[in-house]
Every structure is written in structure tokens, then in C-alpha cells.
C-alpha atoms as a PDB file:
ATOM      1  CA  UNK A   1      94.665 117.677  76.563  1.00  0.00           C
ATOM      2  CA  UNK A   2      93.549 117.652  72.541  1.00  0.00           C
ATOM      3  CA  UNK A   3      95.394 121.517  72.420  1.00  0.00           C
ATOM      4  CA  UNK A   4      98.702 119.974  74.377  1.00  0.00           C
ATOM      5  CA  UNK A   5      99.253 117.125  72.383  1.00  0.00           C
ATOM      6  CA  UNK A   6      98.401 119.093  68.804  1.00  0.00           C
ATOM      7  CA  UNK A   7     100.363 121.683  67.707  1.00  0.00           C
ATOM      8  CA  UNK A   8      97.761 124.254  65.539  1.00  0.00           C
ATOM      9  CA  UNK A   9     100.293 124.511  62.370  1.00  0.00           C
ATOM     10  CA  UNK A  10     101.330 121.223  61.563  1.00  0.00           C
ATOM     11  CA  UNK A  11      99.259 118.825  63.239  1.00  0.00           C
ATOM     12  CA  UNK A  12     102.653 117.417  65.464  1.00  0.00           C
ATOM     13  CA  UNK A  13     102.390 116.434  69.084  1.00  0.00           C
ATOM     14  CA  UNK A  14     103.233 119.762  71.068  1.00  0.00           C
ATOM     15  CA  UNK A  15     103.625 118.647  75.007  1.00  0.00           C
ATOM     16  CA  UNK A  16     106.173 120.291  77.424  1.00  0.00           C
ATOM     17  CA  UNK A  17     106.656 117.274  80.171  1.00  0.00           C
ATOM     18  CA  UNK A  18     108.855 119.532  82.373  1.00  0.00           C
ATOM     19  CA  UNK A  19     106.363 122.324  82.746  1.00  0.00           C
ATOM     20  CA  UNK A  20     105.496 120.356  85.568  1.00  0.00           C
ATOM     21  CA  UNK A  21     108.391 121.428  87.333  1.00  0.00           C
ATOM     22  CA  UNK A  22     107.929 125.148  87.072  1.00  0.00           C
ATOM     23  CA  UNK A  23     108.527 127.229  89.824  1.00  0.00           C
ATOM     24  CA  UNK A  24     105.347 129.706  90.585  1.00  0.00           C
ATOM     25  CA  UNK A  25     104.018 132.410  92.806  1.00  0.00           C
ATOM     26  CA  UNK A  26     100.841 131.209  94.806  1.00  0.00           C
ATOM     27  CA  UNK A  27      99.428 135.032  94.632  1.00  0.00           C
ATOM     28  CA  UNK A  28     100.213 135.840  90.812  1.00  0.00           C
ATOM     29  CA  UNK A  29     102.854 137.458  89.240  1.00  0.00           C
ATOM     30  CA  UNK A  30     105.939 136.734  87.757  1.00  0.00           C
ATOM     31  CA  UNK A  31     108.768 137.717  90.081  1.00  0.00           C
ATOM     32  CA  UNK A  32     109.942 135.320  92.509  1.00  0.00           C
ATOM     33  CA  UNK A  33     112.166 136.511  95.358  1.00  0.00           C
ATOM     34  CA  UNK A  34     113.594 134.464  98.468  1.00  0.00           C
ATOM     35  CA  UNK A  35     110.661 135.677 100.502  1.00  0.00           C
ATOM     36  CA  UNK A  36     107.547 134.792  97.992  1.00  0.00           C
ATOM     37  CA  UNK A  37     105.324 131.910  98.835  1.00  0.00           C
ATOM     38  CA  UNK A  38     105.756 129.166  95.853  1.00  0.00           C
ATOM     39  CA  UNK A  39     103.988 126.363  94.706  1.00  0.00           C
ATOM     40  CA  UNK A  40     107.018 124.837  96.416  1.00  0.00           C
ATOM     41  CA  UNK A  41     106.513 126.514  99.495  1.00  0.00           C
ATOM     42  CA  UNK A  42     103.364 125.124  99.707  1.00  0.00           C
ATOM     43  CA  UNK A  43     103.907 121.856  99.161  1.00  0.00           C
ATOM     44  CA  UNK A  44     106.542 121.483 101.476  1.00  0.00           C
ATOM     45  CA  UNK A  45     104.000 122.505 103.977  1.00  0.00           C
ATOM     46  CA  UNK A  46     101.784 120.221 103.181  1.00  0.00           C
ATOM     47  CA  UNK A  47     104.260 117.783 103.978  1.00  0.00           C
ATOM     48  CA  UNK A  48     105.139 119.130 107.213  1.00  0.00           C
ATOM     49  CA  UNK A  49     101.567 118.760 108.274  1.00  0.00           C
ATOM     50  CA  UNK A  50     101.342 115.128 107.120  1.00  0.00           C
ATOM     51  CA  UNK A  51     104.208 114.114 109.128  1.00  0.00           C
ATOM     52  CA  UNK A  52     103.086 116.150 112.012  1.00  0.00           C
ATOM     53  CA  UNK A  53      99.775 114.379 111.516  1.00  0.00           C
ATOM     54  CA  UNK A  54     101.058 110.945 111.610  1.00  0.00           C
ATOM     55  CA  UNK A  55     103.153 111.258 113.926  1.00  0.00           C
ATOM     56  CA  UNK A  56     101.921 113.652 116.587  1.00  0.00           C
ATOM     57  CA  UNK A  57      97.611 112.898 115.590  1.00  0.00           C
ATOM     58  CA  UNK A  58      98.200 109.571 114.857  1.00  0.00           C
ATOM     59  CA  UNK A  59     100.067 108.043 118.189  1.00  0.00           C
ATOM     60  CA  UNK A  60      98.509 110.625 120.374  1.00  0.00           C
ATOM     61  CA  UNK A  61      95.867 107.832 121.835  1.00  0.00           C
ATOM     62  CA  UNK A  62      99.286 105.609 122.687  1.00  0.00           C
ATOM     63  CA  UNK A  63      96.779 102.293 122.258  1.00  0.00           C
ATOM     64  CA  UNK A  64      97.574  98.997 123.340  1.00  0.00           C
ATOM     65  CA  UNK A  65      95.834  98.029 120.021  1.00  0.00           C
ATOM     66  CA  UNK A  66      96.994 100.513 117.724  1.00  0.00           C
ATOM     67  CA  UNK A  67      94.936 102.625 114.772  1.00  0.00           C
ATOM     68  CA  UNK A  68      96.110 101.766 111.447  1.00  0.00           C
ATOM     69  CA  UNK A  69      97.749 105.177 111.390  1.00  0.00           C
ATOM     70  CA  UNK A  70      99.526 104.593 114.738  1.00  0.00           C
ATOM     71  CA  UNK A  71     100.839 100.927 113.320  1.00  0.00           C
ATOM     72  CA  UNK A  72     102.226 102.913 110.024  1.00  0.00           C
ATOM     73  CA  UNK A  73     103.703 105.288 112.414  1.00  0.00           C
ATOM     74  CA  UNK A  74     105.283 102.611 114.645  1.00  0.00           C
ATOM     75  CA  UNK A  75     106.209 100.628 111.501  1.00  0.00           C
ATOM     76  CA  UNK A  76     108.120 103.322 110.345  1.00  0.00           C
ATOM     77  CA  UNK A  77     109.860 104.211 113.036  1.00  0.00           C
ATOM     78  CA  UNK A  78     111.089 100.885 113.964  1.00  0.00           C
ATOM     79  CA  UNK A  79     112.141 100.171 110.176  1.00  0.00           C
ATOM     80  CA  UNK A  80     114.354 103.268 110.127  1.00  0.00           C
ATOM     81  CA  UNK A  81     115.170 102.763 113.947  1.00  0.00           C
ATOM     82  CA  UNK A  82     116.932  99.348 113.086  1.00  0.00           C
ATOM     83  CA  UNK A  83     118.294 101.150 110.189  1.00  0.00           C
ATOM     84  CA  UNK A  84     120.037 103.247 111.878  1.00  0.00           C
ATOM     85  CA  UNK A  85     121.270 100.943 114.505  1.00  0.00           C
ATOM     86  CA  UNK A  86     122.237  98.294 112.358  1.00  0.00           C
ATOM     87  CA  UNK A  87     124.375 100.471 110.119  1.00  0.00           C
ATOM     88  CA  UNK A  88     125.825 102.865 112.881  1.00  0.00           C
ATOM     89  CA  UNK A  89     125.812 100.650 115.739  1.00  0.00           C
ATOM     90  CA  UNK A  90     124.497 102.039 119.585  1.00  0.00           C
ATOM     91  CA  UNK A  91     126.597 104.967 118.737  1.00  0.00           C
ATOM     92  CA  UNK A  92     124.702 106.510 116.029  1.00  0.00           C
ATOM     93  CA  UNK A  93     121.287 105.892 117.558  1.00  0.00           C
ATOM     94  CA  UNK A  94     121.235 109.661 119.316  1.00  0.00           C
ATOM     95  CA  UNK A  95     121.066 110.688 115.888  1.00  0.00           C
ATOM     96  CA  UNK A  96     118.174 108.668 115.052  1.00  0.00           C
ATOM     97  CA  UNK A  97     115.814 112.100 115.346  1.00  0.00           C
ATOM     98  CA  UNK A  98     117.774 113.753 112.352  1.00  0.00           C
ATOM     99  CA  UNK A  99     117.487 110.681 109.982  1.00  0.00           C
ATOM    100  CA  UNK A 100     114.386 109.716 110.782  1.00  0.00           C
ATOM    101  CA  UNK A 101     113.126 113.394 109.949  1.00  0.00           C
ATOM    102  CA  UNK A 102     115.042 113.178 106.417  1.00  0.00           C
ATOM    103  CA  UNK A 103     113.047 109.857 105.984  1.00  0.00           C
ATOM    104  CA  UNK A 104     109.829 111.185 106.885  1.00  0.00           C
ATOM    105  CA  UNK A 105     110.209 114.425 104.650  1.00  0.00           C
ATOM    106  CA  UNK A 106     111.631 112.617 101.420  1.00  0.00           C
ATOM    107  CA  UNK A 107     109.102 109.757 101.793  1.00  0.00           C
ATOM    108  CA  UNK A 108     105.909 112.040 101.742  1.00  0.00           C
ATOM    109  CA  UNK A 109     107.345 114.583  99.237  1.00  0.00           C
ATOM    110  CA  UNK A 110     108.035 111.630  97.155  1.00  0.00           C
ATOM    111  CA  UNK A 111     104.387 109.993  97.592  1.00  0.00           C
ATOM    112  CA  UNK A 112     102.527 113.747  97.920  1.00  0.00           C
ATOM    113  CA  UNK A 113     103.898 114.178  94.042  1.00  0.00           C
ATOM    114  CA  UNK A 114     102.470 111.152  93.115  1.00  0.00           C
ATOM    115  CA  UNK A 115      99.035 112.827  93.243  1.00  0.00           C
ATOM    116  CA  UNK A 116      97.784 114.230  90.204  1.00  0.00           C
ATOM    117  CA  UNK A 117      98.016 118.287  89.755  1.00  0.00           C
ATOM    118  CA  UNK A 118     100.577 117.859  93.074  1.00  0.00           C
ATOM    119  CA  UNK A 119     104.298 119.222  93.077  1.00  0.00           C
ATOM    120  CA  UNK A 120     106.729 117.437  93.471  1.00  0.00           C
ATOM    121  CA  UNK A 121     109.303 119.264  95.427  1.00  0.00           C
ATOM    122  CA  UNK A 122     112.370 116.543  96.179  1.00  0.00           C
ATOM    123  CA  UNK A 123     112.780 116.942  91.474  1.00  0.00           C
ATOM    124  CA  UNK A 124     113.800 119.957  92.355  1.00  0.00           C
ATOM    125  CA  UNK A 125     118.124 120.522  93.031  1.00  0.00           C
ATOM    126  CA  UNK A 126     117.542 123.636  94.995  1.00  0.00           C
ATOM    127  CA  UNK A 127     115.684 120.844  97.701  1.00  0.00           C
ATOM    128  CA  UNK A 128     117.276 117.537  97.026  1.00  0.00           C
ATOM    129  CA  UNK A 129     120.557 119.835  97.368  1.00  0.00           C
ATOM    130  CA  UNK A 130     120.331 121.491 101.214  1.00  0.00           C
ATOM    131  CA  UNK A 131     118.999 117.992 102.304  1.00  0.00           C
ATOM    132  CA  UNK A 132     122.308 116.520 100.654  1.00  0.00           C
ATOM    133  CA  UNK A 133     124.574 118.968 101.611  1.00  0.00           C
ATOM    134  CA  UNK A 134     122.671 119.743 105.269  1.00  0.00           C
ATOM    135  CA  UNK A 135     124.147 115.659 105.577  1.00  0.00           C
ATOM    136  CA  UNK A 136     127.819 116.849 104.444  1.00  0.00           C
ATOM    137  CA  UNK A 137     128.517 119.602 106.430  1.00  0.00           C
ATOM    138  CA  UNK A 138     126.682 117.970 109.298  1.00  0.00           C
ATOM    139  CA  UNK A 139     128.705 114.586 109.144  1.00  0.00           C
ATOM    140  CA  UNK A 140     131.994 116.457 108.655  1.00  0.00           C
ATOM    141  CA  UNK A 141     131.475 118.806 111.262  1.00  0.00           C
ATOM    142  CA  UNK A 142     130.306 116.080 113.698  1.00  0.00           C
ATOM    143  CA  UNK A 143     133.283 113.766 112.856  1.00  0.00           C
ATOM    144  CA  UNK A 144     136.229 116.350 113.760  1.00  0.00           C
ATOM    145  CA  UNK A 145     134.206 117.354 117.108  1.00  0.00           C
ATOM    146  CA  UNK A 146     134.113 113.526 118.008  1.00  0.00           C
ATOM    147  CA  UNK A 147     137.437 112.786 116.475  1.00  0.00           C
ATOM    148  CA  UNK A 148     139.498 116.053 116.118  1.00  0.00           C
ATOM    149  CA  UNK A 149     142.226 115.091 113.620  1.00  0.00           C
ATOM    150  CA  UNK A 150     142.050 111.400 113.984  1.00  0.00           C
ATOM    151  CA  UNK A 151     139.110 112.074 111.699  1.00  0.00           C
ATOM    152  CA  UNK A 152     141.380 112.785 108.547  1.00  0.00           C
ATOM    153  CA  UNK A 153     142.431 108.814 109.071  1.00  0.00           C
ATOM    154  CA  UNK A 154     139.110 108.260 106.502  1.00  0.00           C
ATOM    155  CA  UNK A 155     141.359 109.220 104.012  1.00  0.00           C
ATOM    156  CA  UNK A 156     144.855 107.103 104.531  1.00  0.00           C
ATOM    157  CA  UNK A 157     144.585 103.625 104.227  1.00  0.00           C
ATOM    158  CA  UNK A 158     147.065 101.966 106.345  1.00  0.00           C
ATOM    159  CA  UNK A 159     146.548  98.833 105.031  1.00  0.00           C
ATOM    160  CA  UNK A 160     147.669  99.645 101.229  1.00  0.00           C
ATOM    161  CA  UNK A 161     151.025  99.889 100.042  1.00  0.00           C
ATOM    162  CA  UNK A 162     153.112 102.945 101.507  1.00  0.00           C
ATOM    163  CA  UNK A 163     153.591 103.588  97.969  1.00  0.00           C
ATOM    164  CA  UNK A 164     150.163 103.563  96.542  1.00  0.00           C
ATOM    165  CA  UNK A 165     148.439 105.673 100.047  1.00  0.00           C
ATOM    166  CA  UNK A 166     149.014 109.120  98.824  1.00  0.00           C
ATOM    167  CA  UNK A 167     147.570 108.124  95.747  1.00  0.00           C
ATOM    168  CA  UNK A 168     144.274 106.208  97.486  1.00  0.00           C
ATOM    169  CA  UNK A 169     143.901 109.357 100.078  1.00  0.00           C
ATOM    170  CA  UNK A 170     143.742 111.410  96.857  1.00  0.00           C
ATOM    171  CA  UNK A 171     140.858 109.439  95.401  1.00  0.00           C
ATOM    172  CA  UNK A 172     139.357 109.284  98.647  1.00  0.00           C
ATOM    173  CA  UNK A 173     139.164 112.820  99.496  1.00  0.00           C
ATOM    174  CA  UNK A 174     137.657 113.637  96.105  1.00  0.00           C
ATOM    175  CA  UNK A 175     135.065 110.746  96.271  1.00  0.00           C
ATOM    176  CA  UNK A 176     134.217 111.908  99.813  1.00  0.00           C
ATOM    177  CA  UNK A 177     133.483 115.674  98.103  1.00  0.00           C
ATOM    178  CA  UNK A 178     131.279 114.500  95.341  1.00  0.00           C
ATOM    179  CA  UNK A 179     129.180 112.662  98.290  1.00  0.00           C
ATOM    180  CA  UNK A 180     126.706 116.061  98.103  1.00  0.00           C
ATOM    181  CA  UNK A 181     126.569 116.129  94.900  1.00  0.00           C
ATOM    182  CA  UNK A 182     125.346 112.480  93.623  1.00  0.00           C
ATOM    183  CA  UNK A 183     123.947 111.822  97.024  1.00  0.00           C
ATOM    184  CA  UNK A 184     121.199 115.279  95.903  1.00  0.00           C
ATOM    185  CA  UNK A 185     121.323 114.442  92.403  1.00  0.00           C
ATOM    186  CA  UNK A 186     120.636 111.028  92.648  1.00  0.00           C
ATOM    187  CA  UNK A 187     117.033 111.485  94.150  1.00  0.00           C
ATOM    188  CA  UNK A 188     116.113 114.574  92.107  1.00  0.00           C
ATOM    189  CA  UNK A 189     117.030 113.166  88.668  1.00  0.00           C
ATOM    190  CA  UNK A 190     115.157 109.990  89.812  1.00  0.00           C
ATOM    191  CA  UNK A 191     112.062 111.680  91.205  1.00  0.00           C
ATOM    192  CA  UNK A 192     112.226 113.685  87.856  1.00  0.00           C
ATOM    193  CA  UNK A 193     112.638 111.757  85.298  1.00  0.00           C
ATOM    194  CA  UNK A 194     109.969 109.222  86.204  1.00  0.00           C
ATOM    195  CA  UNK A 195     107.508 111.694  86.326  1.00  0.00           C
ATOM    196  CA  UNK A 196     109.253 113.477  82.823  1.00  0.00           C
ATOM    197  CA  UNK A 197     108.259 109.835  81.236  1.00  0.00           C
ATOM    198  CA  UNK A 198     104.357 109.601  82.791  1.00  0.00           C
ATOM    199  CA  UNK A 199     103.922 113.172  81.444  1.00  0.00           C
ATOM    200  CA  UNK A 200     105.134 111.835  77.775  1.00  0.00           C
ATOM    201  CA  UNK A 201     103.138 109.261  77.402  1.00  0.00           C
ATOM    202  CA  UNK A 202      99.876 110.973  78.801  1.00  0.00           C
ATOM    203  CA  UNK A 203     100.521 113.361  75.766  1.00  0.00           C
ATOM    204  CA  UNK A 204     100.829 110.464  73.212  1.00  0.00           C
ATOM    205  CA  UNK A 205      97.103 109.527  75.157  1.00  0.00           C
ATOM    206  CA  UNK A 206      95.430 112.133  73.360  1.00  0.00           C
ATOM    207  CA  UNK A 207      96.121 110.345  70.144  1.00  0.00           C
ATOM    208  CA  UNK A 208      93.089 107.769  69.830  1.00  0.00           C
ATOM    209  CA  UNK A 209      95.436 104.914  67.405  1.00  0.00           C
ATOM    210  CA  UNK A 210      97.304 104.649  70.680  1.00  0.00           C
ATOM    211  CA  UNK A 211      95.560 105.782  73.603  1.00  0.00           C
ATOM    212  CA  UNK A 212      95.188 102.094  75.069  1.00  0.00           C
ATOM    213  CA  UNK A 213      98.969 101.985  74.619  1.00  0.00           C
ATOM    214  CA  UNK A 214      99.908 104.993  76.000  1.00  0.00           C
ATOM    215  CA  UNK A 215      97.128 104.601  78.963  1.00  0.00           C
ATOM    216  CA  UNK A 216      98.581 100.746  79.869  1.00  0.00           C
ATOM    217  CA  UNK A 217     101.891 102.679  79.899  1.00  0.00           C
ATOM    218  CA  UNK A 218     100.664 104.918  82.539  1.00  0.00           C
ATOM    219  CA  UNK A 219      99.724 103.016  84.534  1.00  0.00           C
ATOM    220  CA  UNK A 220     102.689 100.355  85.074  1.00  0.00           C
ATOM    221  CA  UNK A 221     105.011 103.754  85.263  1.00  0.00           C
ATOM    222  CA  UNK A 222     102.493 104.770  87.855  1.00  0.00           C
ATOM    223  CA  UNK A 223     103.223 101.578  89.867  1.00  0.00           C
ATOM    224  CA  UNK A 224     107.507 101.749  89.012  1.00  0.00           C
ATOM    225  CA  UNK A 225     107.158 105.317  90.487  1.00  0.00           C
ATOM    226  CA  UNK A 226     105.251 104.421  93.601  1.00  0.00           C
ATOM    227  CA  UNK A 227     108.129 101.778  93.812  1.00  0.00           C
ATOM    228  CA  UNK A 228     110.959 104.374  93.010  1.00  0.00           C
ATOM    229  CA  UNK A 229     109.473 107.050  95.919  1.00  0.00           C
ATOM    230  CA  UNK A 230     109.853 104.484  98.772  1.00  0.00           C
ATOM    231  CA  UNK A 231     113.152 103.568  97.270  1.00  0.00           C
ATOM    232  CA  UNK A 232     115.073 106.832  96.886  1.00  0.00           C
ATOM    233  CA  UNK A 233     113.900 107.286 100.411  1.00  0.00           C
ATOM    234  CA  UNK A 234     115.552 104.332 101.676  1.00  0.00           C
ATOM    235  CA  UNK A 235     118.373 105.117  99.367  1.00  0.00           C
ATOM    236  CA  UNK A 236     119.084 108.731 101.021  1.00  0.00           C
ATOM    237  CA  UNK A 237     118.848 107.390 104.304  1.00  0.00           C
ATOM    238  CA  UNK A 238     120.976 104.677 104.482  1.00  0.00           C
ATOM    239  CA  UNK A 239     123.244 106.863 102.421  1.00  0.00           C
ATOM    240  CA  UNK A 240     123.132 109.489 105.801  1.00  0.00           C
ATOM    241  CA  UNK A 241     123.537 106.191 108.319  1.00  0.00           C
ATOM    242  CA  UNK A 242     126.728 105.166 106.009  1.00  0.00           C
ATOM    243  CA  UNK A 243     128.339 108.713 105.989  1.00  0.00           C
ATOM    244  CA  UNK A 244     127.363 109.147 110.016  1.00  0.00           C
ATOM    245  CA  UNK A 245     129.323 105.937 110.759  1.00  0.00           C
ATOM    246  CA  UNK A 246     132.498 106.965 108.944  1.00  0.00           C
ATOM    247  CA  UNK A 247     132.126 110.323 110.963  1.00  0.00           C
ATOM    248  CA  UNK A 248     131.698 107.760 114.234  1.00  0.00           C
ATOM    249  CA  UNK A 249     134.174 105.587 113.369  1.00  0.00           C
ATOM    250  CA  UNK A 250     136.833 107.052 110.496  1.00  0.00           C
ATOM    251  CA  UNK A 251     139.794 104.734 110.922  1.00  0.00           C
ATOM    252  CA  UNK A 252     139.347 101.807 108.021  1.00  0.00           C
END
């Protein structure tokens, strides 16, 4: 930590917080092609095998009295069950299976990075992004097949003006196109930066004048991020039950 924090010339703090973030081959070397196993890779295997482990392990006893891994299972999957309901209505509930797996998947990746000398996978665009845009193309494609071109009726408001609809389906139609982008960037830049800021301050811990500081600073990041992984979860998710509805139901 004492070689991070001091730079050997002129005694400055020297810490890189976004090395964390570095994409690297699990077998050495430097090249990285679409077929080489990553620290990402693994990762998002690891959280593959937690959710198959909660959910297929932990309910496979079906108790009256449930474990305490069967109750966070059923917990779960009645709080994003409602969700999904409540924001869709009974139509959207077939596509409770797709959500719910988003949940799962963000929710673990987000609490799996938490762990010290983990990776965090959703800071990452490249993820964050086909989860985002996997949403998009789904919800568009979905809403045509249900609606054919009735679907385009998302974008005219019939209540405005005649004057002033142009105009509003203009506005819509671009704010319905950036929906990819924030919805992806949103969780990566959050996932990121909060663990960008814990990285800081552990570097300023190797300084001894402010080590308590820097350690109490930790610490009540620590507890914002754990806060902030459950969140952006929620976040992405209710953001997928809003966009399924308008695909559902597209007239204003």
C-alpha cells in the first residue's frame, strides 16, 4: 500500500483508483480477443452460480418453514413479482422470468464487487450496455408484434395542441432513443464511481496524519455503496417494467 500511495521521486501520493477496472486474461498474457476467458468472464460466472444456487439449491427442499436462503429467495421473488405487476398490470406478468433474471444478475454483480480483490463487472459499459440495450430492442420489438403500427401512437400525443404534436413526437422519439443509453450508463457510472471514491481514500490511508480519516471514510462509503448496489438494481428494473408497459400499452 506504502509503494501505491508514494511516488519514489517526489514523495507525492501515486494511486491509480481505476486500475481496478482493468480488463485481464485469467491465463496470462496481454492480448485479449472475443474468445479469451477474463477476469470478467469469470466473475460473471460466479454470479451465474450464485443465482443458480439460491434459487435452484436454496428452494429445492420446498419447506413449509423455509431456510433462510429459501425466505431470501421467496422474498425476492415476490418483491420483484409485485413489481412487475404493479407497474405492468396482469399483462406484463408473462414477462416476469426476463426481469426477474435482470434483477437477479445486476443485484449479485453489484453485491459480488463489493468484496474486496472482487470485479465488479456491471462498471463496466461493454455489460451495463447489452443488458440496456438487450431491454430496447426487446421492448420495441415486442411492442410492434403486440401492436403492429398502433405502436408508433407512443409518440403522438393526441391530447396536445395539433400545432405543438409534431413538435412533442419529435422530442419523444429522441427521448425514447437515448432510453439505452442513460438507462446502461446510469448503473455503470454509479457502480463506478463509488468504488473510484473507496479506492481514493484507501490511498490517502497509507498516510498515518490521516489514516483515521481516510479509514472512517471507508467505511461510511462502504455502507452508501451497499445502499447504491440494491438501488441501481431496483432502478434498472423498474426502468424495464416502465418501458414493457409502454410496449403493452403505447397509446397515452
Amino acid at each position: 500500500m506504502a509503494d501505491e500511495a508514494h511516488g519514489a521521486e517526489d514523495g507525492g501520493l501515486v494511486f491509480h483508483p481505476l486500475d481496478q477496472f482493468i480488463v485481464k486474461p485469467l491465463f496470462g498474457g496481454d492480448a485479449i480477443h472475443w474468445y479469451t476467458p477474463t477476469n470478467v468472464t469469470m466473475w460473471m460466472a460466479i454470479v451465474v452460480l450464485c443465482i443458480i444456487g439460491l434459487l435452484v439449491l436454496g428452494t429445492r427442499g420446498r419447506a413449509i418453514v423455509p431456510s433462510r436462503i429459501q425466505s431470501v429467495a421467496e422474498l425476492l421473488y415476490g418483491f420483484v413479482y409485485k413489481m412487475v405487476e404493479d407497474v405492468t398490470g396482469k399483462d406484463g406478468v408473462k414477462y416476469f422470468p426476463y426481469i426477474f433474471t435482470i434483477f437477479l444478475f445486476i443485484l449479485f454483480a453489484n453485491f459480488l464487487g463489493l468484496i474486496p480483490m472482487s470485479f465488479t463487472t456491471t462498471s463496466h459499459i461493454a455489460v451495463t450496455a447489452v443488458l440496456g440495450f438487450g431491454v430496447f430492442f426487446a421492448v420495441t420489438i415486442l411492442g410492434f408484434v403486440l401492436n403492429g403500427p398502433k405502436f408508433l401512437g407512443l409518440f403522438w400525443m393526441a391530447e396536445a395542441p395539433l400545432v405543438l404534436r409534431p413538435v412533442i413526437a419529435i422530442i419523444e422519439l429522441i427521448s425514447y432513443f437515448v432510453r439505452p443509453v442513460s438507462h446502461s450508463i446510469r448503473l455503470a457510472g454509479n457502480v463506478m464511481a463509488g468504488h473510484a471514491v473507496i479506492k481514493v481514500f484507501a490511498g490517502f490511508a497509507a498516510i498515518t496524519a490521516i489514516a483515521p480519516v481516510s479509514v472512517l471514510a471507508i467505511t461510511a462509503i462502504y455502507g452508501l455503496e451497499v445502499l447504491v448496489a440494491g438501488i441501481q438494481a431496483y432502478v434498472f428494473t423498474i426502468l424495464t417494467c416502465v418501458y414493457l408497459k409502454d410496449a403493452l400499452h403505447p397509446s397515452h
